[in-house]
Protein backbone atom coordinates (compact mmCIF):
# COMPACT_ATOMS: atom_id res chain seq x y z
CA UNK A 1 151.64 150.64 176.94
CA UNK A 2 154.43 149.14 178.77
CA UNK A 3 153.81 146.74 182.05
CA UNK A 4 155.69 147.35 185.22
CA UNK A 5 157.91 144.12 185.84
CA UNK A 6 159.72 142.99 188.88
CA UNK A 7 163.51 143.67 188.40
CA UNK A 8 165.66 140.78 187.12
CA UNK A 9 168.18 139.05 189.11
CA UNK A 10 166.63 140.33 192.22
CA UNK A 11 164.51 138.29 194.67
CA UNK A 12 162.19 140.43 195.93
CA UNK A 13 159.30 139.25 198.19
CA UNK A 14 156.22 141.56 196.75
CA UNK A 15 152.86 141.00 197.47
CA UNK A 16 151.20 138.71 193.97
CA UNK A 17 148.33 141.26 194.04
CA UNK A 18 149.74 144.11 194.53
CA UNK A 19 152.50 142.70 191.30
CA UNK A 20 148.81 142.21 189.55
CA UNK A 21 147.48 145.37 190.07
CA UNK A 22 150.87 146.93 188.89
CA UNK A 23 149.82 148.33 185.47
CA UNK A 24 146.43 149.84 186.66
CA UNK A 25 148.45 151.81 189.29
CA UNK A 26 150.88 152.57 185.92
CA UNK A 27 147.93 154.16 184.33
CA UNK A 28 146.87 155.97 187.40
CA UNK A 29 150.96 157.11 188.07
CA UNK A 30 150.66 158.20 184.66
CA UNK A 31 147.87 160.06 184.58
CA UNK A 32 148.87 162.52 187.30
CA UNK A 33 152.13 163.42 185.86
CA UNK A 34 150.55 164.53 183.23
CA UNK A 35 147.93 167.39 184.70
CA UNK A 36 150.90 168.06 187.85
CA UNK A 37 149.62 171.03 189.99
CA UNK A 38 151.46 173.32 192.63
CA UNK A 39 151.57 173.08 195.92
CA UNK A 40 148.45 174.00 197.47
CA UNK A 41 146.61 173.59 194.49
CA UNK A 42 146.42 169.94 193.84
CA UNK A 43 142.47 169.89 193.75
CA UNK A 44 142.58 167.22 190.74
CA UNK A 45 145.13 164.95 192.44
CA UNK A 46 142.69 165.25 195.66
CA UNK A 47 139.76 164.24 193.42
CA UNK A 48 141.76 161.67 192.08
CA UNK A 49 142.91 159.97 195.43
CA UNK A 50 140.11 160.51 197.16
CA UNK A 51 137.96 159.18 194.32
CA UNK A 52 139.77 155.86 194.48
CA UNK A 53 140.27 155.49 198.06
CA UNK A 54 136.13 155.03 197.97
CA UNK A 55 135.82 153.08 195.36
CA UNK A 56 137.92 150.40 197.65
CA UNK A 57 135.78 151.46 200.34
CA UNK A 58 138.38 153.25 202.56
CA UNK A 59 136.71 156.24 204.29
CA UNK A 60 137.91 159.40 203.57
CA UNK A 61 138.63 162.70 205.22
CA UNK A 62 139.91 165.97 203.27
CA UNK A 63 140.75 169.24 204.13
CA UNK A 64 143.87 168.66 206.42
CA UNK A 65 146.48 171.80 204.56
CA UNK A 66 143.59 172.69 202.13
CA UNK A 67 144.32 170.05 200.06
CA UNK A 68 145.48 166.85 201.71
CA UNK A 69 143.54 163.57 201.97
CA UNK A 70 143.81 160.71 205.05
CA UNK A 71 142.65 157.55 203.94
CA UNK A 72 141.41 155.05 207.38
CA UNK A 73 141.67 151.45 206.99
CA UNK A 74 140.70 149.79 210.07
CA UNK A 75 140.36 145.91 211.50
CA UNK A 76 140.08 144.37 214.33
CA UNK A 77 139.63 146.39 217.91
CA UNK A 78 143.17 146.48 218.39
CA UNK A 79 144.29 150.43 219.53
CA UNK A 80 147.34 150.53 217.62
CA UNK A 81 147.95 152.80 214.23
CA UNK A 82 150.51 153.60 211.88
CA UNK A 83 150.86 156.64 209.50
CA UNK A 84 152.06 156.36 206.01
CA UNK A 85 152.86 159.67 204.07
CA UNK A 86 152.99 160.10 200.09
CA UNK A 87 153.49 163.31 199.19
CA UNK A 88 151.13 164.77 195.96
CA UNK A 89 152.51 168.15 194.37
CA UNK A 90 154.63 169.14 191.56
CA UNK A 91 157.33 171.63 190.66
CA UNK A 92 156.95 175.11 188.71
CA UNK A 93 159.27 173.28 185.73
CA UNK A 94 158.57 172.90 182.21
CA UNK A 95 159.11 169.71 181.50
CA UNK A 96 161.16 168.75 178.39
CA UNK A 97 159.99 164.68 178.01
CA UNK A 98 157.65 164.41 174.93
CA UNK A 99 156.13 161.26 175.56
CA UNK A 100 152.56 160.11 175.97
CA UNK A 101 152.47 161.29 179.63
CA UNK A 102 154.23 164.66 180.15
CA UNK A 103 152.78 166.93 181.34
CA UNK A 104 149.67 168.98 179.94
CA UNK A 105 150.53 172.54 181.50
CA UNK A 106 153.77 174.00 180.77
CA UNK A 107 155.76 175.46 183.67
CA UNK A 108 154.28 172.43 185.64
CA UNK A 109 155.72 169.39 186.22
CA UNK A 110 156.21 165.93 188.84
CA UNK A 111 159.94 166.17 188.39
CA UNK A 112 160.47 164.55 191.77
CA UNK A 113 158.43 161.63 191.43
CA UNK A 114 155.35 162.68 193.77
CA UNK A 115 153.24 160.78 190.71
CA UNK A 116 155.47 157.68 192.06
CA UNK A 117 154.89 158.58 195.50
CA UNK A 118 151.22 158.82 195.59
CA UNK A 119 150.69 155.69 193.01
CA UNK A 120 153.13 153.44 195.56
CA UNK A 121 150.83 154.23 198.49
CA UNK A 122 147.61 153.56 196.38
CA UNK A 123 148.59 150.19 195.40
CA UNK A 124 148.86 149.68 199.19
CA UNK A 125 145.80 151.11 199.98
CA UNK A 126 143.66 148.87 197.43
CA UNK A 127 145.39 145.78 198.78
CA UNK A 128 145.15 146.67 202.63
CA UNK A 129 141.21 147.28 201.71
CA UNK A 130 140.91 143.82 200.81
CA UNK A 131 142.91 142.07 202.88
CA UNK A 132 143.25 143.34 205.90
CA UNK A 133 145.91 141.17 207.70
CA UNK A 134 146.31 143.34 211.05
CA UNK A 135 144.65 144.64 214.30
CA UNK A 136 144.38 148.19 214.38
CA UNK A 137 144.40 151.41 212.01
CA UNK A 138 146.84 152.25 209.00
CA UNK A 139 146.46 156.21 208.43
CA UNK A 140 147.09 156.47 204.49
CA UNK A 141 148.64 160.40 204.17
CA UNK A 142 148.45 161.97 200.80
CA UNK A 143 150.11 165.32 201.93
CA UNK A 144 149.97 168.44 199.97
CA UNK A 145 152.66 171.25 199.36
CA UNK A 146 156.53 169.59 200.35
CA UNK A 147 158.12 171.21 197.91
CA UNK A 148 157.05 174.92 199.03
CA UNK A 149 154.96 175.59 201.63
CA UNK A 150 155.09 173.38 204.43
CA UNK A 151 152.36 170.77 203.66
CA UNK A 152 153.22 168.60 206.83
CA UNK A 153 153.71 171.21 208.78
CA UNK A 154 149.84 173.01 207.91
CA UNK A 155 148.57 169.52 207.77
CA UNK A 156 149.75 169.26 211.81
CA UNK A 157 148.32 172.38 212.26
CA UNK A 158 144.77 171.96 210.72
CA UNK A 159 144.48 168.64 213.73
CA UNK A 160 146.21 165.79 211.60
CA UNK A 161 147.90 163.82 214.91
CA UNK A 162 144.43 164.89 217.15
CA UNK A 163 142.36 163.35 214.84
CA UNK A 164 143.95 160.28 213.57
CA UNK A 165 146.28 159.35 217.06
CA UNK A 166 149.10 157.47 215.14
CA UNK A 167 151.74 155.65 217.15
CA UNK A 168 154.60 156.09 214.41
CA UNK A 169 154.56 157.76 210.99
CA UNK A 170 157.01 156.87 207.89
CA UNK A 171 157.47 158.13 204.88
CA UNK A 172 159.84 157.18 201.40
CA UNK A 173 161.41 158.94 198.42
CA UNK A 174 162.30 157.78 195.76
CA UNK A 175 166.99 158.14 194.72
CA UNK A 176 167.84 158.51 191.36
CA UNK A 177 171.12 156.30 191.09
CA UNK A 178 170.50 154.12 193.41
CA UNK A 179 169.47 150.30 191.92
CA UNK A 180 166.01 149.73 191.99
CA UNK A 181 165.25 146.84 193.83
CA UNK A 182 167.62 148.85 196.95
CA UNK A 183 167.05 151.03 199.44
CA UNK A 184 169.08 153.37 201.84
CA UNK A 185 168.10 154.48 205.15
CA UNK A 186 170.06 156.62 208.43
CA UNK A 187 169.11 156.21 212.27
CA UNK A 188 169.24 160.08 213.13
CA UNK A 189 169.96 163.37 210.90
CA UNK A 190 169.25 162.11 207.19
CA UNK A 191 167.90 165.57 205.97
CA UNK A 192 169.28 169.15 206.92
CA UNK A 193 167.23 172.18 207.47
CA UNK A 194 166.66 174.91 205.13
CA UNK A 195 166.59 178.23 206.31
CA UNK A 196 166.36 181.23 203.89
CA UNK A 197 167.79 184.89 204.82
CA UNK A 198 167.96 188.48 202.81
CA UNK A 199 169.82 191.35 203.80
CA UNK A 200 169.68 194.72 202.74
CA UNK A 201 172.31 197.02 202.99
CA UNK A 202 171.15 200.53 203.11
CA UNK A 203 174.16 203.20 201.82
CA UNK A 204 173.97 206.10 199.84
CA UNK A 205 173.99 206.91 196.37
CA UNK A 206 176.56 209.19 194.48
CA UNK A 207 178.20 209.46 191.19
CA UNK A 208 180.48 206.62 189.98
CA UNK A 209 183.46 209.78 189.41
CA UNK A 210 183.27 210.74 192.58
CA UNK A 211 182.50 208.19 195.08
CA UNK A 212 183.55 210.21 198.02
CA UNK A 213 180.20 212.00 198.54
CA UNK A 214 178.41 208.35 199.10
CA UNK A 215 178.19 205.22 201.09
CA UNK A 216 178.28 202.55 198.63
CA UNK A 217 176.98 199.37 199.75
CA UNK A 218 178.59 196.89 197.60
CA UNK A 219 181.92 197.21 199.32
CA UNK A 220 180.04 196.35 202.02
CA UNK A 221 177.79 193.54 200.22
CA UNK A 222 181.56 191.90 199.58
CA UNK A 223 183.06 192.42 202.69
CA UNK A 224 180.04 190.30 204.75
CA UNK A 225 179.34 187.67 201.91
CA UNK A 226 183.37 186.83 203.10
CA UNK A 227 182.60 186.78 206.58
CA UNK A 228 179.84 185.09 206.47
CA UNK A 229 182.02 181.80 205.23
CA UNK A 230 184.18 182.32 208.41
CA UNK A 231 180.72 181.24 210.55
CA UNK A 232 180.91 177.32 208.83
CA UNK A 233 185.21 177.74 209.48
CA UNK A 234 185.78 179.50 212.98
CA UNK A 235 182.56 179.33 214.15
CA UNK A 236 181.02 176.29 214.00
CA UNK A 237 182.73 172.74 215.00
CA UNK A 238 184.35 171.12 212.09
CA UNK A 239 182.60 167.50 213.01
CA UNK A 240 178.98 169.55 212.63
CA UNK A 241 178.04 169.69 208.88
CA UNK A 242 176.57 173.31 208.21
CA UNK A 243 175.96 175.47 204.33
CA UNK A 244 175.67 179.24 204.10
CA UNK A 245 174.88 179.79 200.40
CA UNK A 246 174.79 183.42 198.95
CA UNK A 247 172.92 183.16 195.81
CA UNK A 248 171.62 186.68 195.42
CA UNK A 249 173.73 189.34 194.94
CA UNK A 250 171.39 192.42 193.78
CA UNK A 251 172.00 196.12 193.10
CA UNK A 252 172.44 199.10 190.50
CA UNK A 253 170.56 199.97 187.31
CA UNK A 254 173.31 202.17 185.54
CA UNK A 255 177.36 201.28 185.18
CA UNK A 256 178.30 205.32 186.18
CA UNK A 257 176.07 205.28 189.24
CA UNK A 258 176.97 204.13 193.03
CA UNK A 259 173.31 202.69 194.48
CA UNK A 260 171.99 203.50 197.56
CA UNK A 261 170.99 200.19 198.41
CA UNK A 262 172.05 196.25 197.91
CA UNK A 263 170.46 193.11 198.78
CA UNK A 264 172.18 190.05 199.45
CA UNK A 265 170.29 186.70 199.55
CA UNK A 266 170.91 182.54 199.99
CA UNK A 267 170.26 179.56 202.05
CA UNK A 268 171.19 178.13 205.46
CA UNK A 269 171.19 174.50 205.86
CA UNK A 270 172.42 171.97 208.98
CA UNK A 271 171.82 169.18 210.68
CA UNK A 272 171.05 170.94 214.41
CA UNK A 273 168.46 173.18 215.67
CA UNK A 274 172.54 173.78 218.61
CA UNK A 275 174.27 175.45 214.99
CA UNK A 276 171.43 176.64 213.25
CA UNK A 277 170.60 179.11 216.19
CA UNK A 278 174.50 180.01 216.26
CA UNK A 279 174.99 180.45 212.53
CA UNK A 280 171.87 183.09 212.88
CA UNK A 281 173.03 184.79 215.67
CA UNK A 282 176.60 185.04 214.01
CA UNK A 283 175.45 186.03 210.77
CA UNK A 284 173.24 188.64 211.86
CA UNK A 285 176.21 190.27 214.11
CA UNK A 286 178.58 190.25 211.04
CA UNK A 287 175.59 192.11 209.19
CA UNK A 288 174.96 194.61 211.17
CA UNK A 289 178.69 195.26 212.65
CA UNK A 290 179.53 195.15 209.25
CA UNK A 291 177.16 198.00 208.10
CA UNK A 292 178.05 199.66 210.80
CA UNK A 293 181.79 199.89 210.10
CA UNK A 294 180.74 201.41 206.75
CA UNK A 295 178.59 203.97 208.24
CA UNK A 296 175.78 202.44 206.32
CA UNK A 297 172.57 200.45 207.69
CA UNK A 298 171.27 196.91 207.55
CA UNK A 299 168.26 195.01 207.55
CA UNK A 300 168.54 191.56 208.11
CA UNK A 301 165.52 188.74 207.68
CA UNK A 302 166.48 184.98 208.60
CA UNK A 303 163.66 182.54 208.03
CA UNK A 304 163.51 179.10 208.96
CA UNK A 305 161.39 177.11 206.35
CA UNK A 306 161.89 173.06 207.47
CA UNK A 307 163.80 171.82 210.19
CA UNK A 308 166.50 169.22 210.09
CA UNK A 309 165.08 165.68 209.44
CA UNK A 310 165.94 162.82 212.34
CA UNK A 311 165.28 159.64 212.36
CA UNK A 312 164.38 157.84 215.73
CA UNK A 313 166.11 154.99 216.21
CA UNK A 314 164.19 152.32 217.01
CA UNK A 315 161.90 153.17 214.04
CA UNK A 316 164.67 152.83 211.67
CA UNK A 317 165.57 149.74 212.77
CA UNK A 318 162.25 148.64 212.56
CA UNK A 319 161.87 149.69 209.26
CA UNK A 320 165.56 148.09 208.12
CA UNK A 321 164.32 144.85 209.27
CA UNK A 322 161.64 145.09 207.05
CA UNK A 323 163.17 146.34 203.72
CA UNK A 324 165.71 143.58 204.83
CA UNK A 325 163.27 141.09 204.46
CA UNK A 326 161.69 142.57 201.46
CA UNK A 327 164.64 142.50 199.20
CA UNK A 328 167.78 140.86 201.37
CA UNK A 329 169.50 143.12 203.69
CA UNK A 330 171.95 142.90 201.33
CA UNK A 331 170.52 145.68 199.67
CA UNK A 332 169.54 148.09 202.08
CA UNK A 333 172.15 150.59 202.23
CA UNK A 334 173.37 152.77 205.19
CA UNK A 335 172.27 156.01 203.65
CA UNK A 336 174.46 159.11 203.49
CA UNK A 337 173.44 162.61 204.87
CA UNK A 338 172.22 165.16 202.55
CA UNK A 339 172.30 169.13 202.56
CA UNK A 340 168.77 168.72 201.27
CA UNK A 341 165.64 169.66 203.21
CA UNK A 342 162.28 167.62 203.46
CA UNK A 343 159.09 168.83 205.27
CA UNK A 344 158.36 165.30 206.58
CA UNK A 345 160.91 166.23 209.62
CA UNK A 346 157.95 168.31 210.54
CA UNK A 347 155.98 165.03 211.27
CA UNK A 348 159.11 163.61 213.30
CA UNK A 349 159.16 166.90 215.61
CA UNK A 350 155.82 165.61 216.66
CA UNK A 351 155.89 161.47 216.29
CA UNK A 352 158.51 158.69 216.61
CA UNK A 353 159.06 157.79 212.79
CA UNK A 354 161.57 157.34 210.20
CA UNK A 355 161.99 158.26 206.41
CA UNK A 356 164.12 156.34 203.71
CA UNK A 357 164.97 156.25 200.24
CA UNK A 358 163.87 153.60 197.80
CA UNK A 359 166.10 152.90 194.24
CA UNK A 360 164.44 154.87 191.24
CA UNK A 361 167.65 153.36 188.70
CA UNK A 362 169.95 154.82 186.20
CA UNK A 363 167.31 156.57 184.24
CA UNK A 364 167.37 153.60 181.63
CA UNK A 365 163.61 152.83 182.41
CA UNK A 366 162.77 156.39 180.63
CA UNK A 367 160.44 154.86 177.38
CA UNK A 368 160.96 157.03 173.67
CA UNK A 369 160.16 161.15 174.01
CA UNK A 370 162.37 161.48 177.23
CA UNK A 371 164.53 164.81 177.54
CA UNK A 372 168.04 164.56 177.10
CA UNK A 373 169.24 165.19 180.72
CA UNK A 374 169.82 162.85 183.06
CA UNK A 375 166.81 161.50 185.42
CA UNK A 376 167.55 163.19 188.25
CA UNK A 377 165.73 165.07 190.84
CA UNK A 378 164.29 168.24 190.14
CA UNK A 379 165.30 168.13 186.32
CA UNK A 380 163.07 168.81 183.29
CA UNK A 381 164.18 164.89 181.82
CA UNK A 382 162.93 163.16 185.02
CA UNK A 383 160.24 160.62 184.92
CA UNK A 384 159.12 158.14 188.09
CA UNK A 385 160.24 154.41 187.46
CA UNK A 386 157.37 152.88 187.20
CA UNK A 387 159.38 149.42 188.30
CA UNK A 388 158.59 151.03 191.85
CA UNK A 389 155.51 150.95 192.00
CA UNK A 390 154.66 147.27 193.23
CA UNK A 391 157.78 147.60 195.04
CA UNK A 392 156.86 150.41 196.88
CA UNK A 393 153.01 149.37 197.20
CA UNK A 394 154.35 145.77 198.70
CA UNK A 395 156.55 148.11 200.92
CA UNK A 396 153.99 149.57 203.13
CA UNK A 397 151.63 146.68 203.00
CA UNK A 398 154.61 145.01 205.14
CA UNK A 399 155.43 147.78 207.10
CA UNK A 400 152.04 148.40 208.21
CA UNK A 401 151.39 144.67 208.71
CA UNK A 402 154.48 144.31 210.43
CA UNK A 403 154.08 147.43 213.19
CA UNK A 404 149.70 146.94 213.55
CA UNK A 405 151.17 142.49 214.73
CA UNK A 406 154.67 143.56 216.03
């Protein structure tokens, strides 16, 4: 098995024994992409973090969103505390890499790099065990469910912030693309929201020959899926960066027959709680004025899954200092805005706190048995860079020792 080496050509300051400890955190990486479970479901992972956080004598409490895990490291009597989040599930994708470590259960798979994640955080957490090199608390979050469900948000709700009374809370992903060894990071909106919505237009069924004695709804279904676009172009203020997908478009069983009923659904995303509530409130007027103009009926269902993701300021600069440190500031990037959603702007609703991306490379790291797509997000070819991992481990021992003596 390959080692995890530090990048050449780049001075980066990583902690020696977290660098040492790199290819037992490999293994560990490794051994949850292969048995990847759901959101909700990640009992093993659980186990498995949980498991190790007491062998390095961290205390352990578990339970927070069914699954999650809070490691406490503690020293000193100092009041202060820090949160740092990893997040632990997979995706319902059947992976196509055929090496070693792919997953065991097909339709399963870490094709986001959670495996990364969580091993990043565990190198931390065996290294702040045994050297503890602060006053005060580092909360170690192993957060279940970001891809669907919420997990931050049900972890909040089950007393996460009550019991473990965190000052700041920051979390990381990893950026296919960007050079490992670099990171990117945004003072304010870095993530949009992600709102879902279905509408169902209610007509009424006739013969394709004669059309006259119905209401068909697909006229209809075309008419709003038009108007709908004029919400992001007369609506809203060109300087405020808003998406109204429709990616549904569903109706009919037979080519001679007009159906009674179609069903339009897609995605809402932006950077504002100010133009999410207008693009609802527009979009459901256009639905149901539509309709109406058609003499048919609508039912309209807008639901708002994560909110937009802001940085606080004075977090992110904290946090740029210390990448900048890390690995030259040089090479931490001013990162751009994306349409994407990310439950940890749950966590920033509630605490000051930032989140960033860290460099996962060009895919070149991928060993023999890879898929043939690229290494990208979300794709049935990805696979974590393991080159991260005492990178990312040597991350948030610096962070936290850098907030807990700041």
């Amino acid at each position: 098995m390959s080692e995890p080496t530090p990048v050449k050509g780049l001075d980066m300051k990583l902690v020696e024994s977290v660098l040492a400890d790199a290819a037992a955190m490999q293994t560990l990486r490794r051994d949850i992409h292969a048995h990847p479970e759901l959101s909700f479901h990640e009992q093993r992972t659980s186990n498995l973090i949980a498991q190790a956080l007491t062998d390095w004598g961290i205390p352990v409490h578990r339970g927070l969103g069914k699954t999650g895990v809070v490691g406490i490291v503690k020293n000193g009597s100092g009041a202060r505390a820090v949160g740092l989040r990893a997040d632990i599930d997979a995706l319902p994708i059947t992976e196509h890499n055929t090496f070693a470590h792919a997953s065991v259960h097909r339709g399963k798979m870490h094709a986001c790099g959670h495996d990364g994640h969580t091993a990043m955080l565990l190198a931390a957490a065996r290294f702040l065990s045994g050297h503890r090199n602060f006053d005060g608390t580092v909360y170690l979050i192993f957060q279940p469910a970001e891809e669907d469900g919420g997990g931050a948000r049900e972890m909040i709700k089950d007393g996460l912030f009550k019991l473990f009374p965190m000052e700041a809370i920051f979390g990381a992903h990893n950026w296919p693309g960007m050079a490992v060894g670099q990171f990117a990071i945004k003072s304010g909106p870095a993530f949009a929201s992600s709102s879902e919505f279905k509408v169902t237009i209610r007509g009424k069924g006739s013969h394709a020959a004669m059309p006259h004695y119905g209401i068909d709804p697909l006229p209809v279904a075309c008419q709003m899926v038009q108007a709908f676009q004029t919400v992001i172009t007369r609506n809203k203020r060109p300087i405020d960066a808003a998406v109204i997908s429709v990616t549904i478009i569903r109706a009919g069983e037979a080519n001679n027959v007009v159906p009674d009923s179609c069903e339009l659904e897609g995605t809402v995303r932006t950077f504002t709680l100010e133009v999410l509530d207008m693009i609802e409130r527009r979009m459901r007027h256009i639905a149901e004025s539509t309709c109406q103009t058609f003499e048919a009926t609508c039912e309209f269902k807008f639901t708002r899954s994560y909110p937009p993701t802001i940085n606080h300021p004075k977090e992110t600069e904290f946090v740029r200092s210390v990448l900048s440190d890390l690995v030259g500031a040089q090479n931490v990037q001013e990162a751009e805005p994306t349409m994407g959603a990310e439950d940890f702007s749950f966590y920033l609703l509630e605490k000051p706190g930032c989140y960033f991306l860290i460099g996962n490379g060009d895919g070149s790291h991928r060993i023999g048995g890879h898929g043939m797509g690229p290494c990208m997000l979300h794709n049935p070819s990805y696979d974590f860079n393991d080159e991260l991992i005492p990178l990312g481990g040597s991350m948030w021992v610096r962070l936290a020792e850098a907030w807990l003596n700041g």
